[in-house]
C-alpha atoms as a PDB file:
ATOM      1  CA  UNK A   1     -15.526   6.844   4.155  1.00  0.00           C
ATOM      2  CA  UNK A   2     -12.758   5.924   5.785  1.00  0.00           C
ATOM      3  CA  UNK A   3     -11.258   3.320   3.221  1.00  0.00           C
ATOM      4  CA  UNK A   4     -11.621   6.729   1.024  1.00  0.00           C
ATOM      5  CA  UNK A   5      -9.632   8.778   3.260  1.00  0.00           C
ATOM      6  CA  UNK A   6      -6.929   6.144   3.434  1.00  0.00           C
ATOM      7  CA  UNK A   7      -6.794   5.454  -0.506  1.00  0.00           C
ATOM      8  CA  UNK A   8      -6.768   9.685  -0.687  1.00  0.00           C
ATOM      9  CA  UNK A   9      -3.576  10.158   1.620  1.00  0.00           C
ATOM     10  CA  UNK A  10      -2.215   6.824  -0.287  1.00  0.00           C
ATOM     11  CA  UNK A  11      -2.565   9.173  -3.582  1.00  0.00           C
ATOM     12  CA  UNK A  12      -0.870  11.890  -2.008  1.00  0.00           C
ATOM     13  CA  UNK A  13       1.736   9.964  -0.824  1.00  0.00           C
ATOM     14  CA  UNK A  14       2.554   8.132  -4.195  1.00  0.00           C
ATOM     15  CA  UNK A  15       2.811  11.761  -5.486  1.00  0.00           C
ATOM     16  CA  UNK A  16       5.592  12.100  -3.018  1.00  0.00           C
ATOM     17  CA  UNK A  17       7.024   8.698  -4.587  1.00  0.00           C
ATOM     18  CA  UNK A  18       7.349   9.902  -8.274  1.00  0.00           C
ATOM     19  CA  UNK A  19       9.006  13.605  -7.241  1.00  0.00           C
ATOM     20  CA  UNK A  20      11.788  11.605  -5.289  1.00  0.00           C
ATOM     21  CA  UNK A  21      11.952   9.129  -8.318  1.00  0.00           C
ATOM     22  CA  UNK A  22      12.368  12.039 -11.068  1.00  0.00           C
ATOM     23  CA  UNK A  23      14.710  13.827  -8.746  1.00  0.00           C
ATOM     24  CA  UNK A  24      16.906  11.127  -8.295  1.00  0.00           C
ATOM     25  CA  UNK A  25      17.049  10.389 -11.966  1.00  0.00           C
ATOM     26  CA  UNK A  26      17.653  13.857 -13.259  1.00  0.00           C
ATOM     27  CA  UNK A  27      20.839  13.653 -10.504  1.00  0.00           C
ATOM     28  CA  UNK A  28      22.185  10.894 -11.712  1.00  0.00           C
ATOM     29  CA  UNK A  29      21.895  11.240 -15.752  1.00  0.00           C
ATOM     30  CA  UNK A  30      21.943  15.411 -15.734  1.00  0.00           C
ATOM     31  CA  UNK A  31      23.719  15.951 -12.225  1.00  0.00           C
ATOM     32  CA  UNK A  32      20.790  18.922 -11.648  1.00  0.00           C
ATOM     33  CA  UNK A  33      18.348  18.559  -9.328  1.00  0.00           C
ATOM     34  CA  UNK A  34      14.942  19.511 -10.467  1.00  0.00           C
ATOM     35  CA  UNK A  35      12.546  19.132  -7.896  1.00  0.00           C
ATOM     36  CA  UNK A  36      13.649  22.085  -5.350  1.00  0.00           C
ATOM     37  CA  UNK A  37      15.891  24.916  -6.022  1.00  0.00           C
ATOM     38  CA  UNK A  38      17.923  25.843  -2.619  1.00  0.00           C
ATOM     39  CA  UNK A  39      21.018  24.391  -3.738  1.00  0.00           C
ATOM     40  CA  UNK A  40      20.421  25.230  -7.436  1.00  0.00           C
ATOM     41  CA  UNK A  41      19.987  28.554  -6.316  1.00  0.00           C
ATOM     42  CA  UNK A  42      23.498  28.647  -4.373  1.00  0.00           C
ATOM     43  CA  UNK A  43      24.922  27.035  -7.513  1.00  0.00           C
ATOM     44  CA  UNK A  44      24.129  29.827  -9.147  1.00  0.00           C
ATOM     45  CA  UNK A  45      25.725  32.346  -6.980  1.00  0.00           C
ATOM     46  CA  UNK A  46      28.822  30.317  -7.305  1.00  0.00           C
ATOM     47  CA  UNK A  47      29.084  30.148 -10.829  1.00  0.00           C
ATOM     48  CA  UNK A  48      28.592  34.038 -10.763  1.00  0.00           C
ATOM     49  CA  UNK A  49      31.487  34.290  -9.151  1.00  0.00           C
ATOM     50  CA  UNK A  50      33.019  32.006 -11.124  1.00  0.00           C
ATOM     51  CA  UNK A  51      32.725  33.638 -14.236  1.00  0.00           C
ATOM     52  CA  UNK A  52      30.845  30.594 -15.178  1.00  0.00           C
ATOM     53  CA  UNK A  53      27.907  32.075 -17.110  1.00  0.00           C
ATOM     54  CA  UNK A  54      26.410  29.174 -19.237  1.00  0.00           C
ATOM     55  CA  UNK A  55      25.921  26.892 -16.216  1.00  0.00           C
ATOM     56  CA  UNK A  56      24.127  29.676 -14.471  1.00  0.00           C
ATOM     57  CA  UNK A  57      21.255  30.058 -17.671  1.00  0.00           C
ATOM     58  CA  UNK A  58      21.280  26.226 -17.315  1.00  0.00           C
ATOM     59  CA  UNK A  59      19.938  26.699 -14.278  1.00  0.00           C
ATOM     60  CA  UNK A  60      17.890  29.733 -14.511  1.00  0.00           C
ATOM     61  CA  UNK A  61      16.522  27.793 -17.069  1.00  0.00           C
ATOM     62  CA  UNK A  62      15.431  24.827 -14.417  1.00  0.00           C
ATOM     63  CA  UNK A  63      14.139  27.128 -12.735  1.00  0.00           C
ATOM     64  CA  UNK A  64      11.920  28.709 -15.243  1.00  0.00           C
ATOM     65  CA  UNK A  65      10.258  25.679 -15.995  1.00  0.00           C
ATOM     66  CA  UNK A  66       9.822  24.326 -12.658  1.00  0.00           C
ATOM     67  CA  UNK A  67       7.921  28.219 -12.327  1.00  0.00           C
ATOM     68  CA  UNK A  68       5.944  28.098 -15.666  1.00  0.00           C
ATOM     69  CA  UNK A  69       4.470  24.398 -14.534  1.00  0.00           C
ATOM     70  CA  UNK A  70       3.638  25.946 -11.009  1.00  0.00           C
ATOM     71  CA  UNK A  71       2.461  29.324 -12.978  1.00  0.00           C
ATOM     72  CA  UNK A  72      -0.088  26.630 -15.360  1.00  0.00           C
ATOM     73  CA  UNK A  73      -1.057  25.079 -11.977  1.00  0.00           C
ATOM     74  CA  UNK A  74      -2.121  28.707 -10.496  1.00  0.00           C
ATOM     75  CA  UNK A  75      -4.314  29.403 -13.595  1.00  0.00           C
ATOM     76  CA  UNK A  76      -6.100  25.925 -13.964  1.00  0.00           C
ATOM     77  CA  UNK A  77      -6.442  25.419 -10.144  1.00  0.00           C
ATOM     78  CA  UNK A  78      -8.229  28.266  -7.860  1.00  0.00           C
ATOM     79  CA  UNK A  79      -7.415  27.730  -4.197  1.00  0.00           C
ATOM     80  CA  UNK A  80      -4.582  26.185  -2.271  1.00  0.00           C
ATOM     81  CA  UNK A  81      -6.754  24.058  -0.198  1.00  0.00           C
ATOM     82  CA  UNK A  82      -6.835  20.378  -1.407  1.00  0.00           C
ATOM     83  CA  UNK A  83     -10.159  19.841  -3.074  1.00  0.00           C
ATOM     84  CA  UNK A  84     -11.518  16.070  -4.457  1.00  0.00           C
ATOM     85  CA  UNK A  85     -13.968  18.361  -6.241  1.00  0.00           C
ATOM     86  CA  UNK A  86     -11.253  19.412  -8.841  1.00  0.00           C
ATOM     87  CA  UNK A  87     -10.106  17.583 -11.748  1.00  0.00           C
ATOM     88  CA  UNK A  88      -6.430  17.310 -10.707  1.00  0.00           C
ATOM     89  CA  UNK A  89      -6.682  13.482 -12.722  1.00  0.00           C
ATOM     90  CA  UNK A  90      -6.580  15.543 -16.282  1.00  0.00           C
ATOM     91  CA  UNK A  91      -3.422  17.319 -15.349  1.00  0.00           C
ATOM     92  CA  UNK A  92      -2.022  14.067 -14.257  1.00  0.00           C
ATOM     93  CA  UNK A  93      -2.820  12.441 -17.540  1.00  0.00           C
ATOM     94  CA  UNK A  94      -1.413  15.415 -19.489  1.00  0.00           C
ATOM     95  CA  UNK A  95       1.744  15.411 -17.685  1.00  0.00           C
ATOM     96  CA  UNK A  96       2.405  11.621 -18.193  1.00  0.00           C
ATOM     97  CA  UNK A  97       1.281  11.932 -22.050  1.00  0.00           C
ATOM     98  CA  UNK A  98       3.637  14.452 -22.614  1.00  0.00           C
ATOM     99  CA  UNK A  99       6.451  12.848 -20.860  1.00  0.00           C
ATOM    100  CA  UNK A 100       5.975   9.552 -23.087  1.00  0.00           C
ATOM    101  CA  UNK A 101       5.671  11.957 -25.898  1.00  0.00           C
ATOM    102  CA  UNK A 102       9.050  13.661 -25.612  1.00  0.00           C
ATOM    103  CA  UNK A 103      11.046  10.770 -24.977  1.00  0.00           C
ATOM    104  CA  UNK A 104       9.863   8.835 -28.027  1.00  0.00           C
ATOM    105  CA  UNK A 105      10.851  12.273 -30.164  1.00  0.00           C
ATOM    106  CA  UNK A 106      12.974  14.457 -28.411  1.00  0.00           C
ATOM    107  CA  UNK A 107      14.482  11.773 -25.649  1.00  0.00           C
ATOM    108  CA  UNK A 108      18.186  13.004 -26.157  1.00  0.00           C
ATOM    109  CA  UNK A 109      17.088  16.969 -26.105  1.00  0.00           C
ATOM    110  CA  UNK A 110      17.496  19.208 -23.411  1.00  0.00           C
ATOM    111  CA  UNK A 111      13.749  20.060 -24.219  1.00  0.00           C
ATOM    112  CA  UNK A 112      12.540  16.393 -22.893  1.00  0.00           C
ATOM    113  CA  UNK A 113      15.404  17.656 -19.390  1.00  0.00           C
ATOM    114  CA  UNK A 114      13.784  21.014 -19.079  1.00  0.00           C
ATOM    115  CA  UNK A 115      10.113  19.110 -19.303  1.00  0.00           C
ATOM    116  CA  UNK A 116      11.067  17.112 -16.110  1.00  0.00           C
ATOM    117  CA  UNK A 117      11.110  20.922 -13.934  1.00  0.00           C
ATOM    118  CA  UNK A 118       8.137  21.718 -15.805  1.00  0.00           C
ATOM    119  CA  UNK A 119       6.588  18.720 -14.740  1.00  0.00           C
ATOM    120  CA  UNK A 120       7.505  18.868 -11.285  1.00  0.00           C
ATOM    121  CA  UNK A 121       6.142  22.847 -11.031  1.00  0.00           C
ATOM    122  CA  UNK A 122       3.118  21.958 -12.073  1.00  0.00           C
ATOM    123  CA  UNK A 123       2.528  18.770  -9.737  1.00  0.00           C
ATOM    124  CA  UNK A 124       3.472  20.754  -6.970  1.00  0.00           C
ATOM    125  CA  UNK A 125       1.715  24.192  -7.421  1.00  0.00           C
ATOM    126  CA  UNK A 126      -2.053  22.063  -7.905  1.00  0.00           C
ATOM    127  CA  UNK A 127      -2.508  22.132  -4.400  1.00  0.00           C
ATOM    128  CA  UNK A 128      -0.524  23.321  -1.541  1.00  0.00           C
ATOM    129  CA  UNK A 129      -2.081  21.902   2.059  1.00  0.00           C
ATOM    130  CA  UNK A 130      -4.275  19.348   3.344  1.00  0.00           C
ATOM    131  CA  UNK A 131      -6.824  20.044   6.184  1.00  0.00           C
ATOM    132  CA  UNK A 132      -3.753  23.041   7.373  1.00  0.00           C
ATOM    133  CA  UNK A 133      -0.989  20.607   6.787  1.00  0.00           C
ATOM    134  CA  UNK A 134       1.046  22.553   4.036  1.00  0.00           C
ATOM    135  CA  UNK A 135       1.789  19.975   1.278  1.00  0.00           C
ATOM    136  CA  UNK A 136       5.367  19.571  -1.183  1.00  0.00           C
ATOM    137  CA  UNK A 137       5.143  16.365  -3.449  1.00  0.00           C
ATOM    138  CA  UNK A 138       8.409  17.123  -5.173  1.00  0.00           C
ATOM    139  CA  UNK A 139      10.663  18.119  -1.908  1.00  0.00           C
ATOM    140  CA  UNK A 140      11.134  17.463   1.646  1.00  0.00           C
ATOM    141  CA  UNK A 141      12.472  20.445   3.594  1.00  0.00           C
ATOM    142  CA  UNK A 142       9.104  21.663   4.869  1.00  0.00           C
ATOM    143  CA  UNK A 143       7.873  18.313   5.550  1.00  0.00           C
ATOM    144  CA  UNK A 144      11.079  17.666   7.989  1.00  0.00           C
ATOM    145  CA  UNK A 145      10.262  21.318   9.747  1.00  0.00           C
ATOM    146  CA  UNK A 146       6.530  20.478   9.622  1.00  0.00           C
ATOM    147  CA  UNK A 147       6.998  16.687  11.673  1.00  0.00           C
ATOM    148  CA  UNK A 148       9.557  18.369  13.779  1.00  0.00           C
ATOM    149  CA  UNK A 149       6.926  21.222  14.583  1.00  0.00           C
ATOM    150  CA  UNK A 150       3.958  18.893  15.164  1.00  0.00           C
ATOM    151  CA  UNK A 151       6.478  16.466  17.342  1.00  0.00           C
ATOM    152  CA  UNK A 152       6.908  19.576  19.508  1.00  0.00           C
ATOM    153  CA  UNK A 153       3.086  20.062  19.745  1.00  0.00           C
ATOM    154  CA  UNK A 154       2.939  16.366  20.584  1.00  0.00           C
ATOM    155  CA  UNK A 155       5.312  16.702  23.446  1.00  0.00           C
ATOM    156  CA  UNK A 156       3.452  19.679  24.783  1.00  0.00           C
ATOM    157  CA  UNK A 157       0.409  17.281  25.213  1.00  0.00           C
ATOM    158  CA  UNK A 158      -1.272  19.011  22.141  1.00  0.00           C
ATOM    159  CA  UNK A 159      -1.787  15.342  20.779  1.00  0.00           C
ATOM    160  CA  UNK A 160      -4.660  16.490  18.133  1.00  0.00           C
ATOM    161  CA  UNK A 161      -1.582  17.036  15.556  1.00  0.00           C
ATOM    162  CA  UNK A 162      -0.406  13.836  15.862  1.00  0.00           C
ATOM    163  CA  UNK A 163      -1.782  12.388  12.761  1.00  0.00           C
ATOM    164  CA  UNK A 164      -0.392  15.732  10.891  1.00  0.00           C
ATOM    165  CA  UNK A 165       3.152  14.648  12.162  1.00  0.00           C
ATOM    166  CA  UNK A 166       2.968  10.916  10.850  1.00  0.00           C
ATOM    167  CA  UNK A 167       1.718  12.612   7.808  1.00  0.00           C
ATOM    168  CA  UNK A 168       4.595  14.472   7.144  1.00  0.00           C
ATOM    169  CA  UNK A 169       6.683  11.443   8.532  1.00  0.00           C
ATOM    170  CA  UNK A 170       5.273   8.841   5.857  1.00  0.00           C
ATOM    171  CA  UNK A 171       5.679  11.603   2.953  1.00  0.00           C
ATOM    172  CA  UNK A 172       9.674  12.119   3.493  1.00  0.00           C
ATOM    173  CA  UNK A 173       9.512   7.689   3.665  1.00  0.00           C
ATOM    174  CA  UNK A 174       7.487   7.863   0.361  1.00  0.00           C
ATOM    175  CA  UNK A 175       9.859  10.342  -1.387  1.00  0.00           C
ATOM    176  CA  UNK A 176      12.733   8.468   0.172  1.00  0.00           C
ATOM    177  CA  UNK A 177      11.667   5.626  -1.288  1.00  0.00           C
ATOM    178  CA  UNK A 178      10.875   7.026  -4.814  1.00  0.00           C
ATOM    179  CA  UNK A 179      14.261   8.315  -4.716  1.00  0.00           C
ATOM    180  CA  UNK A 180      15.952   4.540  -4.524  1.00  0.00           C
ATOM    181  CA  UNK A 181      13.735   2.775  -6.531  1.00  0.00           C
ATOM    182  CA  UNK A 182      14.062   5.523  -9.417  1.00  0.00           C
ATOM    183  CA  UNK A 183      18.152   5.321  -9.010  1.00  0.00           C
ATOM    184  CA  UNK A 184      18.358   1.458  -8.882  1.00  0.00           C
ATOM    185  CA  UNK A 185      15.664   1.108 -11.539  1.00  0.00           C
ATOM    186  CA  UNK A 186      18.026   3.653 -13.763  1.00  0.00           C
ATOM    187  CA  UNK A 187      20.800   1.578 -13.165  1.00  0.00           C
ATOM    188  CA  UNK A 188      18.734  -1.517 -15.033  1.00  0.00           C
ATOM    189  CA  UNK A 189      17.070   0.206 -17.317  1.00  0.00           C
ATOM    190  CA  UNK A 190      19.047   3.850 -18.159  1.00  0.00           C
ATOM    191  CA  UNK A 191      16.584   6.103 -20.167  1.00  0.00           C
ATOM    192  CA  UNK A 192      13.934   4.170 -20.428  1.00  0.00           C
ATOM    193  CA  UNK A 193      13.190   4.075 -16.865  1.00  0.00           C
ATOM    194  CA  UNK A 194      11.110   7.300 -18.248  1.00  0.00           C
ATOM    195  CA  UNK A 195       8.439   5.351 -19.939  1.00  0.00           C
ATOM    196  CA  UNK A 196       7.508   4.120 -16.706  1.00  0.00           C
ATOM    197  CA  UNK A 197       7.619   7.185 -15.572  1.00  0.00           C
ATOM    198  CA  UNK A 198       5.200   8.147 -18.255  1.00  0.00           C
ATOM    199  CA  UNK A 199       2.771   5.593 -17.665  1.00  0.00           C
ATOM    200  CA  UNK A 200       2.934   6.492 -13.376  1.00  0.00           C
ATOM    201  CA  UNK A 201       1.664   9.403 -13.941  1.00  0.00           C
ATOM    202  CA  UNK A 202      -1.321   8.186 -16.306  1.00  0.00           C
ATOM    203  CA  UNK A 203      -1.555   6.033 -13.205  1.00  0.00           C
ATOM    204  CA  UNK A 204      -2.269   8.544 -10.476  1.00  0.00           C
ATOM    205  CA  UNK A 205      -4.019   9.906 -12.778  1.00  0.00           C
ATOM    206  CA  UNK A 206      -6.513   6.810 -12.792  1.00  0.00           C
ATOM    207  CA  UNK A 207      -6.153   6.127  -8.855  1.00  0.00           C
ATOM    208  CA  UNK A 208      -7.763   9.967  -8.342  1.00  0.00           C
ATOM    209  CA  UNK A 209     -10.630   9.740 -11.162  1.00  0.00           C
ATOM    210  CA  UNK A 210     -11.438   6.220  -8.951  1.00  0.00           C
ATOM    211  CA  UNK A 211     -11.240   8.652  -5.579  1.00  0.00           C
ATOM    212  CA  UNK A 212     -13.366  11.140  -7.689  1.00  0.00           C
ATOM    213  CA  UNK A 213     -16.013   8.309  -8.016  1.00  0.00           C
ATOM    214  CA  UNK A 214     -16.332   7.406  -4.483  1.00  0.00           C
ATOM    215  CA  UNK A 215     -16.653  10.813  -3.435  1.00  0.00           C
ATOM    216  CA  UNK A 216     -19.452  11.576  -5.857  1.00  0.00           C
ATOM    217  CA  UNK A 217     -21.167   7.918  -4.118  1.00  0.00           C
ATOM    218  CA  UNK A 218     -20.696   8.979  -1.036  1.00  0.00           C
ATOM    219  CA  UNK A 219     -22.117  12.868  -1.655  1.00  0.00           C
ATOM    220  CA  UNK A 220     -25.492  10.845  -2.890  1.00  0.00           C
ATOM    221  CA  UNK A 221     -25.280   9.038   0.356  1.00  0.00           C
ATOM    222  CA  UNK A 222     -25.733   9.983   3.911  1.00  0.00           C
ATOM    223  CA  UNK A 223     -22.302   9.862   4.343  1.00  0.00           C
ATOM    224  CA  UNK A 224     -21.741  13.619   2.506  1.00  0.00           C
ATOM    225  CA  UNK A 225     -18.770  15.089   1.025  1.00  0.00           C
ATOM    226  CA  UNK A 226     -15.887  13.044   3.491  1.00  0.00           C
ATOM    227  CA  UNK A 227     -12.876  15.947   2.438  1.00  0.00           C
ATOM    228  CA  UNK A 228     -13.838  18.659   4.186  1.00  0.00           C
END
């Protein structure tokens, strides 16, 4: 069981992995970030002032998608408690099918950009916290507040939410490090650093039906359901 709870928090924190990657790509080859929407939103204020009107439907348009993906997420998922029960593997494959799908046909579209938002709404909105630690794969802001919460807990000798801070701790690492190895991997391989993209997600995909297994072994056990 607890080889399985390792490999699960492992999943969650590749998840964190791929939204830094994809964020740091779009940067770099669209100069939008389209993973969280704080500064696109202040963009957009600007560029209302500026007069600037077609950058500001560019990004209302980010936007949109990144909500349609999370709206899709809302309809297929019920809950916002992480659940092994569900099949979050299918969405995973779906997402990484399409993404190898639009760059072979539309790679040089702003369809295949605006599919990155959607992608990254609907990997974020299939489940939103972990045994009460609230969860973001494709951004980082709550996880900084969240370790710098449960550090305060920690100090206050509540030490029972010191596993919750490392977990916040080793997601910001994970999407740090998705972040560089998606920029210096676009610097060798330019657009095609989206095929393995593509195939990542297929990946995860794969790594949760294999977490899916085990937990339907260990229900038929004595062990029970481990992901309560």
């Amino acid at each position: 069981m607890k080889v399985t709870q390792t490999l699960l928090l492992n999943w969650i924190y590749m998840l964190c992995f791929f939204g830094g990657f994809i964020n740091t790509v779009s940067v770099v080859k669209y100069s939008y970030t389209i993973s969280h929407f704080t500064g696109n939103t202040s963009k957009i204020a600007i560029n209302i002032a500026s007069g600037n009107f077609m950058e500001v439907f560019k990004l209302i348009f980010i936007m949109v998608s990144f909500m349609i993906g999370a709206a899709i997420s809302g309809y297929l998922v019920e809950g916002r408690e992480f659940n092994l029960k569900r099949r979050y593997g299918y969405s995973f494959v779906a997402l990484g099918i399409g993404l190898l799908f639009l760059y072979t046909f539309a790679g040089n579209t702003w369809l295949f950009f605006y599919y990155l938002p959607f992608m990254m709404g609907v990997q974020n909105g299939l489940f939103i916290s972990y045994k009460g630690v609230v969860i973001r794969t494709t951004h980082i802001s709550g996880s900084v507040t969240d370790a710098g919460v449960y550090l305060g807990h920690c100090l206050r000798g509540k030490l029972e939410d010191r596993w919750k801070g490392f977990f916040c701790f080793y997601m910001i690492v994970a999407f740090l490090v998705g972040g560089f190895c998606g920029i210096e991997l676009y610097f060798l391989m330019k657009s095609k650093v989206f095929i393995l993209v593509g195939f990542g997600y297929i990946m995860i995909a794969c790594v949760y039906f294999f977490l899916r297994h085990r937990c339907n072994v260990l229900c038929m056990s004595s062990e029970g359901y481990p992901f309560k």
